[in-house]
Protein backbone atom coordinates (compact mmCIF):
# COMPACT_ATOMS: atom_id res chain seq x y z
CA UNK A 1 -7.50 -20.52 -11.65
CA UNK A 2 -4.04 -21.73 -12.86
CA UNK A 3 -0.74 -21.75 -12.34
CA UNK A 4 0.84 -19.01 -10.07
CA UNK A 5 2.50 -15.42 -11.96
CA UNK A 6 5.04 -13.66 -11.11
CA UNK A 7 4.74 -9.80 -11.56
CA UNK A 8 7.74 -7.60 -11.08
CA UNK A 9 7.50 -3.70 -10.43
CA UNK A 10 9.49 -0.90 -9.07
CA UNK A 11 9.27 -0.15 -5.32
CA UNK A 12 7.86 3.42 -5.82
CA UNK A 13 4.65 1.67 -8.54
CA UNK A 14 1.49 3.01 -6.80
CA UNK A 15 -1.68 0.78 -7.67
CA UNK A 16 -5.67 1.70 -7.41
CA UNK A 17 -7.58 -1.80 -5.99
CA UNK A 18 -10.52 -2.39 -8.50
CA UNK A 19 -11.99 -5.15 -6.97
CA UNK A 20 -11.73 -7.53 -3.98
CA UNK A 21 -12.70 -11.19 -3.83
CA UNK A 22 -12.55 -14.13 -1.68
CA UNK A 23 -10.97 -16.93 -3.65
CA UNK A 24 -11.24 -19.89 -0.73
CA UNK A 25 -9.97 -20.15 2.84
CA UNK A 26 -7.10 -17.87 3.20
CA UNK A 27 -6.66 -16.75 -0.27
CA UNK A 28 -8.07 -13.18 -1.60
CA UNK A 29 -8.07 -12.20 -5.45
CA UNK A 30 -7.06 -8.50 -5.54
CA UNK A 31 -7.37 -6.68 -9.14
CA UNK A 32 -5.58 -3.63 -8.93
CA UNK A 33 -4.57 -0.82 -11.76
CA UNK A 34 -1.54 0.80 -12.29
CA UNK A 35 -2.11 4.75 -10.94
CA UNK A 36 -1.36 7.07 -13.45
CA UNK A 37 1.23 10.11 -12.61
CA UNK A 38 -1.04 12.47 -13.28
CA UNK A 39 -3.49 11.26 -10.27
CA UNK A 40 -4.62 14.43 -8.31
CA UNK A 41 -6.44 12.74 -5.68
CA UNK A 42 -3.38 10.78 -4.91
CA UNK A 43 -0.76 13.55 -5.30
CA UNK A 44 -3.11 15.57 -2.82
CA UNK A 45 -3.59 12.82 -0.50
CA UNK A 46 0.59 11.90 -0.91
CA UNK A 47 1.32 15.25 -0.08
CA UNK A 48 -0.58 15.56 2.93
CA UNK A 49 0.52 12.15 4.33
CA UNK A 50 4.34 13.08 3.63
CA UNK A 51 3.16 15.98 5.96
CA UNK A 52 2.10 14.08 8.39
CA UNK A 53 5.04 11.62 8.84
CA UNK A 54 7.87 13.64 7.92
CA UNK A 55 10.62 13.21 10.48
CA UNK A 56 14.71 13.84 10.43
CA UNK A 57 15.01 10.20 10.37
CA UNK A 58 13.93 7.82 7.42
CA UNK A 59 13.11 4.98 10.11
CA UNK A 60 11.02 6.79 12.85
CA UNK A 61 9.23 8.69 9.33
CA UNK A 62 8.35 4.77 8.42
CA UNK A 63 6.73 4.13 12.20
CA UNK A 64 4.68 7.37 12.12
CA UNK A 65 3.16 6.11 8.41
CA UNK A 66 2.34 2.20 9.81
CA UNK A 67 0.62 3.67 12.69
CA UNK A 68 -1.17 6.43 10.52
CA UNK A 69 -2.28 3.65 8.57
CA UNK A 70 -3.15 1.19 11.37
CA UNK A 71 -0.74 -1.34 10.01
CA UNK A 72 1.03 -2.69 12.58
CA UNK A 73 0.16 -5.81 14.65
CA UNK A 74 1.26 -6.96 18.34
CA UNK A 75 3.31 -9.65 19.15
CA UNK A 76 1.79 -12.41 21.11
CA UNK A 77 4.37 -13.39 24.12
């Protein structure tokens, strides 16, 4: 392993994970590839979720993904 990269992409770039892999302690090596346009499964599975979430506001549409996705973690007091 050497020095850290930096990687810029747009906020919309959608990205497959290959592979996952425990580097040491804390650290994780994630390979991922760039999703193609043209990616059915994920157009279907895009579609569905905007479905799902869709809300007349942009912030309580945000809330309703993170807790589809079970991304959200409590605060300890």
């Amino acid at each position: 392993r050497g020095a850290e990269q930096e990687v810029l992409f747009s906020l919309g770039t959608v990205f497959r994970i290959r592979s996952i892999k425990k580097v040491n302690g804390d650290q994780w090596e994630i390979d991922l590839v760039l999703s193609e346009e043209t990616d059915e499964v994920l157009g279907y599975y895009t579609k569905k979720m905007r479905e799902k979430v869709r809300s007349a506001h942009p912030l309580t549409s945000l809330v309703k993904l993170i807790d589809e996705l079970g991304q959200y973690k409590l605060l300890d007091d």
